[in-house]
PDB file of N, CA and C in Angstrom:
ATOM      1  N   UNK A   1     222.811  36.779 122.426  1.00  0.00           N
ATOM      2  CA  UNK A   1     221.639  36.854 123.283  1.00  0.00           C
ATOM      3  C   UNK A   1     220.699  37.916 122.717  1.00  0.00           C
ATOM      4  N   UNK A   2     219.512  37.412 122.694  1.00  0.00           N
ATOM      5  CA  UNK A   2     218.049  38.707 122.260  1.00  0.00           C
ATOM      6  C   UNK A   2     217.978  39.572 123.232  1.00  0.00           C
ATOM      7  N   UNK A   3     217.283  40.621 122.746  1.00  0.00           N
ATOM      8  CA  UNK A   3     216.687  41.253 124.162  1.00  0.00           C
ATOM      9  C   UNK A   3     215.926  40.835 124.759  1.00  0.00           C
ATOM     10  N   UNK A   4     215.044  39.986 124.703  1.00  0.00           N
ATOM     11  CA  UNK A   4     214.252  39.340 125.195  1.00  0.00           C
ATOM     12  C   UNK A   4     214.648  38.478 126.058  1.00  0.00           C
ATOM     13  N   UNK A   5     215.459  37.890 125.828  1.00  0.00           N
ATOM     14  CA  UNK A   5     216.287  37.066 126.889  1.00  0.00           C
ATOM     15  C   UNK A   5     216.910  37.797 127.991  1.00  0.00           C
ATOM     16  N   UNK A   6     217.690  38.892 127.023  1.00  0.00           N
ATOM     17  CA  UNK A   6     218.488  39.875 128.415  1.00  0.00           C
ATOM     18  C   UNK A   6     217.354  40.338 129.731  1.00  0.00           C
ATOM     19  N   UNK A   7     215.984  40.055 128.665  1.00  0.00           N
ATOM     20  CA  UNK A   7     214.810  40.901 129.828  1.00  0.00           C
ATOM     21  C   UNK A   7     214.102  40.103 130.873  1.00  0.00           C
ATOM     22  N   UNK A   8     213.943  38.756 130.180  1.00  0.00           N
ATOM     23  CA  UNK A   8     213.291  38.121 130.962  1.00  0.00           C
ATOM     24  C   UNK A   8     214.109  37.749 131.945  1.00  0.00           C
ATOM     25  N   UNK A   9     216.025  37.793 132.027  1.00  0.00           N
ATOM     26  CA  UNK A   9     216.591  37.536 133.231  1.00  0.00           C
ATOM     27  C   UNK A   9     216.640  38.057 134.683  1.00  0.00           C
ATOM     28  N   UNK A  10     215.846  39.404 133.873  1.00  0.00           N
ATOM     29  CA  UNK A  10     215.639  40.631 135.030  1.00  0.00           C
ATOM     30  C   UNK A  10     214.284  40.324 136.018  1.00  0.00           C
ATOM     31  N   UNK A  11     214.695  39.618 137.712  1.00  0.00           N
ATOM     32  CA  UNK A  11     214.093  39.862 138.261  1.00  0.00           C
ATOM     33  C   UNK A  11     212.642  40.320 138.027  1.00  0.00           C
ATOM     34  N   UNK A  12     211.690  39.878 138.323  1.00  0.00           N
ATOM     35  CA  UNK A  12     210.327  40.970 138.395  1.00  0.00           C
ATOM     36  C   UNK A  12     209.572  40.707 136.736  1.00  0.00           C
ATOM     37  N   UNK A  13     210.493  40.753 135.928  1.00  0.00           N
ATOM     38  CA  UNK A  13     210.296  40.736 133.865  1.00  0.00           C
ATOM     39  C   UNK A  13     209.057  39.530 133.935  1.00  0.00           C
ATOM     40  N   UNK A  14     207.837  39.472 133.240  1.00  0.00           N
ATOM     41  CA  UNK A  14     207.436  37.532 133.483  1.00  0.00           C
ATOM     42  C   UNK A  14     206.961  37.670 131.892  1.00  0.00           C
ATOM     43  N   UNK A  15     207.244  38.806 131.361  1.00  0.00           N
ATOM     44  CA  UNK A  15     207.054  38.207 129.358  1.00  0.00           C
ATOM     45  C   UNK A  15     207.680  39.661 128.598  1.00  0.00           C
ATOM     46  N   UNK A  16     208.269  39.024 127.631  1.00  0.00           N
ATOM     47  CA  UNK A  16     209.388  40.234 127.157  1.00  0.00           C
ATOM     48  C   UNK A  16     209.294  39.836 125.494  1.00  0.00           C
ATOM     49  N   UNK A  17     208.772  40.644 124.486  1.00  0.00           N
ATOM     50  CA  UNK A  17     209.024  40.159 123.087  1.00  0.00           C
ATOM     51  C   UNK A  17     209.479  41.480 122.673  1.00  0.00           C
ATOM     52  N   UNK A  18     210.609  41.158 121.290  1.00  0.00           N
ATOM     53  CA  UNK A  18     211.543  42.259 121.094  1.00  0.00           C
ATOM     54  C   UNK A  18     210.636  41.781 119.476  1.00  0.00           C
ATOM     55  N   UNK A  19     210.862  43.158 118.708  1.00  0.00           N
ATOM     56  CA  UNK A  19     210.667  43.515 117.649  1.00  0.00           C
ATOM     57  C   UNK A  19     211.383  44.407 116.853  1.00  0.00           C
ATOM     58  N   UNK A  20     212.284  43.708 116.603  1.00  0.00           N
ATOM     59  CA  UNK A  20     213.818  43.898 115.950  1.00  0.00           C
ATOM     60  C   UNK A  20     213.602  45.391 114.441  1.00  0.00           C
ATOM     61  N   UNK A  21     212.005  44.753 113.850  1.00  0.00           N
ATOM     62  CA  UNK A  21     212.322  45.615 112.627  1.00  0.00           C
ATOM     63  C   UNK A  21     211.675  46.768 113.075  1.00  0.00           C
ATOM     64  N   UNK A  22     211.439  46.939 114.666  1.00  0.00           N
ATOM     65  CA  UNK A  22     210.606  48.468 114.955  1.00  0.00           C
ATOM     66  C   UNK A  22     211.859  48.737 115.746  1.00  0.00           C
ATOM     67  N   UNK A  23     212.356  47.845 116.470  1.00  0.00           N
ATOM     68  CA  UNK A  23     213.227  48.247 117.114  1.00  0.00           C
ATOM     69  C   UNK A  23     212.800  48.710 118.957  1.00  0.00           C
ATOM     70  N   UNK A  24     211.649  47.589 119.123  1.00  0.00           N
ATOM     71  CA  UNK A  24     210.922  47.880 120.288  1.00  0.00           C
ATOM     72  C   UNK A  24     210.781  46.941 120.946  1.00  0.00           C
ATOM     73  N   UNK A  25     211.031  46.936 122.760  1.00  0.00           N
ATOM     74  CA  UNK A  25     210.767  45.508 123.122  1.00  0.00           C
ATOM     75  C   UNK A  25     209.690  45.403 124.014  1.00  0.00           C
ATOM     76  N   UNK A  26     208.769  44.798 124.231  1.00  0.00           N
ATOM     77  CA  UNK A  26     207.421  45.006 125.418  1.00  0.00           C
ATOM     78  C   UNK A  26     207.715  44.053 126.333  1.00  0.00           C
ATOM     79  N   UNK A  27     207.455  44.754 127.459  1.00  0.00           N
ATOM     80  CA  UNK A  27     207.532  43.885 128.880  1.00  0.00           C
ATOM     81  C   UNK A  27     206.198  43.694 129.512  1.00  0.00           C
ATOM     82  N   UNK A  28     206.314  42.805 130.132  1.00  0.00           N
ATOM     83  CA  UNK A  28     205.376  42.935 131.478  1.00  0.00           C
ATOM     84  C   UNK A  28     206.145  42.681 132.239  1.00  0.00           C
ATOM     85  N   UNK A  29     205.946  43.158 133.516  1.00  0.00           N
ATOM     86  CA  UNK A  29     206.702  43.421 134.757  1.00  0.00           C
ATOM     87  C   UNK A  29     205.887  43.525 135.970  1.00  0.00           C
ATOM     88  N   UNK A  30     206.555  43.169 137.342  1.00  0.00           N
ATOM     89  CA  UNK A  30     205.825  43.264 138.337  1.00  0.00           C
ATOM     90  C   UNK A  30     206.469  44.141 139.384  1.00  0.00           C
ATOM     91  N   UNK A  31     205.823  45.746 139.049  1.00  0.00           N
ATOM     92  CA  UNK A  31     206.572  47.291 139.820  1.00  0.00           C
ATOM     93  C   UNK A  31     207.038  46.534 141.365  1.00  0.00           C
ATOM     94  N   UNK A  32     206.303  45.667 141.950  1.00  0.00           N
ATOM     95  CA  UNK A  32     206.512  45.551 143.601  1.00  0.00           C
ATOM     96  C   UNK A  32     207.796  44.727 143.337  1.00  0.00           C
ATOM     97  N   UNK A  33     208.579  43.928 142.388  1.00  0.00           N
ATOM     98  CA  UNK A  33     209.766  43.677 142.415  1.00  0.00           C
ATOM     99  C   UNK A  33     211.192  44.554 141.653  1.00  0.00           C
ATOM    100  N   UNK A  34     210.878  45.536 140.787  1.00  0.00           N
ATOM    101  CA  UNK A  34     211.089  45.970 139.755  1.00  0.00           C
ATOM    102  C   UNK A  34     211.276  47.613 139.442  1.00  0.00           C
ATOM    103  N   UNK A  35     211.821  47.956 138.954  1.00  0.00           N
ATOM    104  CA  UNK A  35     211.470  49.523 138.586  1.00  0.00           C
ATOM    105  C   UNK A  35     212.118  50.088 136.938  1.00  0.00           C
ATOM    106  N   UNK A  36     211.289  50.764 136.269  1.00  0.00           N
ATOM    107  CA  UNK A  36     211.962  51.159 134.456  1.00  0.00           C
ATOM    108  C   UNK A  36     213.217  51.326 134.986  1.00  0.00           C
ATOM    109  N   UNK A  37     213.711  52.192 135.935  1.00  0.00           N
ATOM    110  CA  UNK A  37     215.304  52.644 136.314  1.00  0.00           C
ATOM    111  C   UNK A  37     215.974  51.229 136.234  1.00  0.00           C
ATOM    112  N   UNK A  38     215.779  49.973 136.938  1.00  0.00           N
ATOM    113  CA  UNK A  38     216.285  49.063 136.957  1.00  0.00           C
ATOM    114  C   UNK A  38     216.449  48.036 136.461  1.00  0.00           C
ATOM    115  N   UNK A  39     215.562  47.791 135.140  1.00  0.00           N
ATOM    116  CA  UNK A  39     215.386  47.405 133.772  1.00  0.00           C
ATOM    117  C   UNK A  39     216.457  48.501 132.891  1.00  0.00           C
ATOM    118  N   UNK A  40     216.315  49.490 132.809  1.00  0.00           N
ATOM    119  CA  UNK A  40     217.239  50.149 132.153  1.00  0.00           C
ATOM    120  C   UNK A  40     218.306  49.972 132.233  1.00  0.00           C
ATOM    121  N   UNK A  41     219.063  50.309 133.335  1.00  0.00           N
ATOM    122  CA  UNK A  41     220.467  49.913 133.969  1.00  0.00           C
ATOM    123  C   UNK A  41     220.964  48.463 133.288  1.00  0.00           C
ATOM    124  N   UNK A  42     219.761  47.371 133.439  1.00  0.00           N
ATOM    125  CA  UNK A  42     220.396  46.066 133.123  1.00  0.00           C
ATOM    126  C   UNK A  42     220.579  45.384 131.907  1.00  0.00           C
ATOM    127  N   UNK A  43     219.577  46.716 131.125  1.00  0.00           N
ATOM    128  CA  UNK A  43     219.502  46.139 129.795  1.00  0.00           C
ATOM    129  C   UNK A  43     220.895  47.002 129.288  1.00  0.00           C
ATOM    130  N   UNK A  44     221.026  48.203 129.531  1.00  0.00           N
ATOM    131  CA  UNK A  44     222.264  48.736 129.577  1.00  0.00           C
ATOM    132  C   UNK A  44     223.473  48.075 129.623  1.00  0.00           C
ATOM    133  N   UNK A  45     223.404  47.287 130.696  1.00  0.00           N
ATOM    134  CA  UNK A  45     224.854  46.606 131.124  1.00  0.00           C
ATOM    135  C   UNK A  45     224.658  45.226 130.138  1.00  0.00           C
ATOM    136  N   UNK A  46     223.686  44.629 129.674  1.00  0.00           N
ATOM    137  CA  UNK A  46     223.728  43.457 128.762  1.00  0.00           C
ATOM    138  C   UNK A  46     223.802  43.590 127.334  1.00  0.00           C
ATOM    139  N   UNK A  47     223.862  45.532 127.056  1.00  0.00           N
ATOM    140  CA  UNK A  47     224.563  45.703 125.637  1.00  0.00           C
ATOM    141  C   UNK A  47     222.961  45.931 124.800  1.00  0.00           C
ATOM    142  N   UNK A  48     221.784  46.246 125.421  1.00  0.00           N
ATOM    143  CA  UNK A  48     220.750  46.529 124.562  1.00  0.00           C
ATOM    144  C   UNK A  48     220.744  47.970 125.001  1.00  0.00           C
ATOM    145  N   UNK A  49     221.357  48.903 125.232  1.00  0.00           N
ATOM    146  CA  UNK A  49     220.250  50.554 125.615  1.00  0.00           C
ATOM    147  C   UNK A  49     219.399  50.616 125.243  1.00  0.00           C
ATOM    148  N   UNK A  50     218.781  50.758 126.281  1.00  0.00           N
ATOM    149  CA  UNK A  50     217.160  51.869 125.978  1.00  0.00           C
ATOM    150  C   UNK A  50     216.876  53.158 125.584  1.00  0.00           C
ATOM    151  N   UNK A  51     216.531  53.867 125.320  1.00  0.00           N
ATOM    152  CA  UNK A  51     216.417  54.940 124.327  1.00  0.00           C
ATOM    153  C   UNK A  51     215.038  55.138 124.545  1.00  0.00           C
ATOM    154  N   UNK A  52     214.749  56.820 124.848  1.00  0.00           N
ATOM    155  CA  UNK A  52     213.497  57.441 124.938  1.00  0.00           C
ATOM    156  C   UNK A  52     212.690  57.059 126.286  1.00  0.00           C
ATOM    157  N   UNK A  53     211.081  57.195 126.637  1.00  0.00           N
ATOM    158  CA  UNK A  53     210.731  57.115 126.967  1.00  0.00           C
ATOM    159  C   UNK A  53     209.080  55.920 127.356  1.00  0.00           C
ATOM    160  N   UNK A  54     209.674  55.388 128.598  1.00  0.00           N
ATOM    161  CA  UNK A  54     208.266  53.987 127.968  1.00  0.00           C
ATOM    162  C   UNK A  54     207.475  54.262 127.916  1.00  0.00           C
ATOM    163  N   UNK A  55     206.100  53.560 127.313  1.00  0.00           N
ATOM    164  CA  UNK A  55     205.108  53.854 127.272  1.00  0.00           C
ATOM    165  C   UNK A  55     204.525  52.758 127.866  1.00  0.00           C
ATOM    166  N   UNK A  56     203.879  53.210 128.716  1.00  0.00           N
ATOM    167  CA  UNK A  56     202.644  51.884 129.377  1.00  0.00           C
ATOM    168  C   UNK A  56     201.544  51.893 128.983  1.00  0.00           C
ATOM    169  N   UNK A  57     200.904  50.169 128.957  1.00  0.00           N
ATOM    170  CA  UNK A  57     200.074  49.972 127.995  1.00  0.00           C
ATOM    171  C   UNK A  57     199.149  49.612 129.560  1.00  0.00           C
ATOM    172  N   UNK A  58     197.522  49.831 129.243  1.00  0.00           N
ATOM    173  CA  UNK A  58     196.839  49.500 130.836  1.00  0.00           C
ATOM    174  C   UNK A  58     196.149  48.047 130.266  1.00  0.00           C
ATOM    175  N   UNK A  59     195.747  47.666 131.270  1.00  0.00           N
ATOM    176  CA  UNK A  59     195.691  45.627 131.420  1.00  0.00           C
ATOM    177  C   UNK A  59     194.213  45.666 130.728  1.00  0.00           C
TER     178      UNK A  59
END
């Protein structure tokens, strides 16, 4: 499984592309279902850790 897949299973996730040779994956997400804590946790438990701190990009 990609990360991308692990992400988009997550509740709230509605577009997730991983970039394997940076080693970075971008989400969009919707906060009123969702929270980084709870993306973390799940990407955690599906064997991708997250590492560092996100950066949000504005619309």
């Amino acid at each position: 499984m990609a990360a991308r897949d692990a992400a988009t299973s997550i509740p709230g996730i509605t577009f997730a592309d991983d970039d394997m040779m940076n080693a970075t994956l971008t989400i969009v997400f919707d906060d009123a279902k969702t929270s980084i804590e709870k993306i973390r946790a799940a990407m955690n438990k599906a064997g991708f850790p997250m590492e560092g701190e996100p950066e949000y990009l504005k619309p």
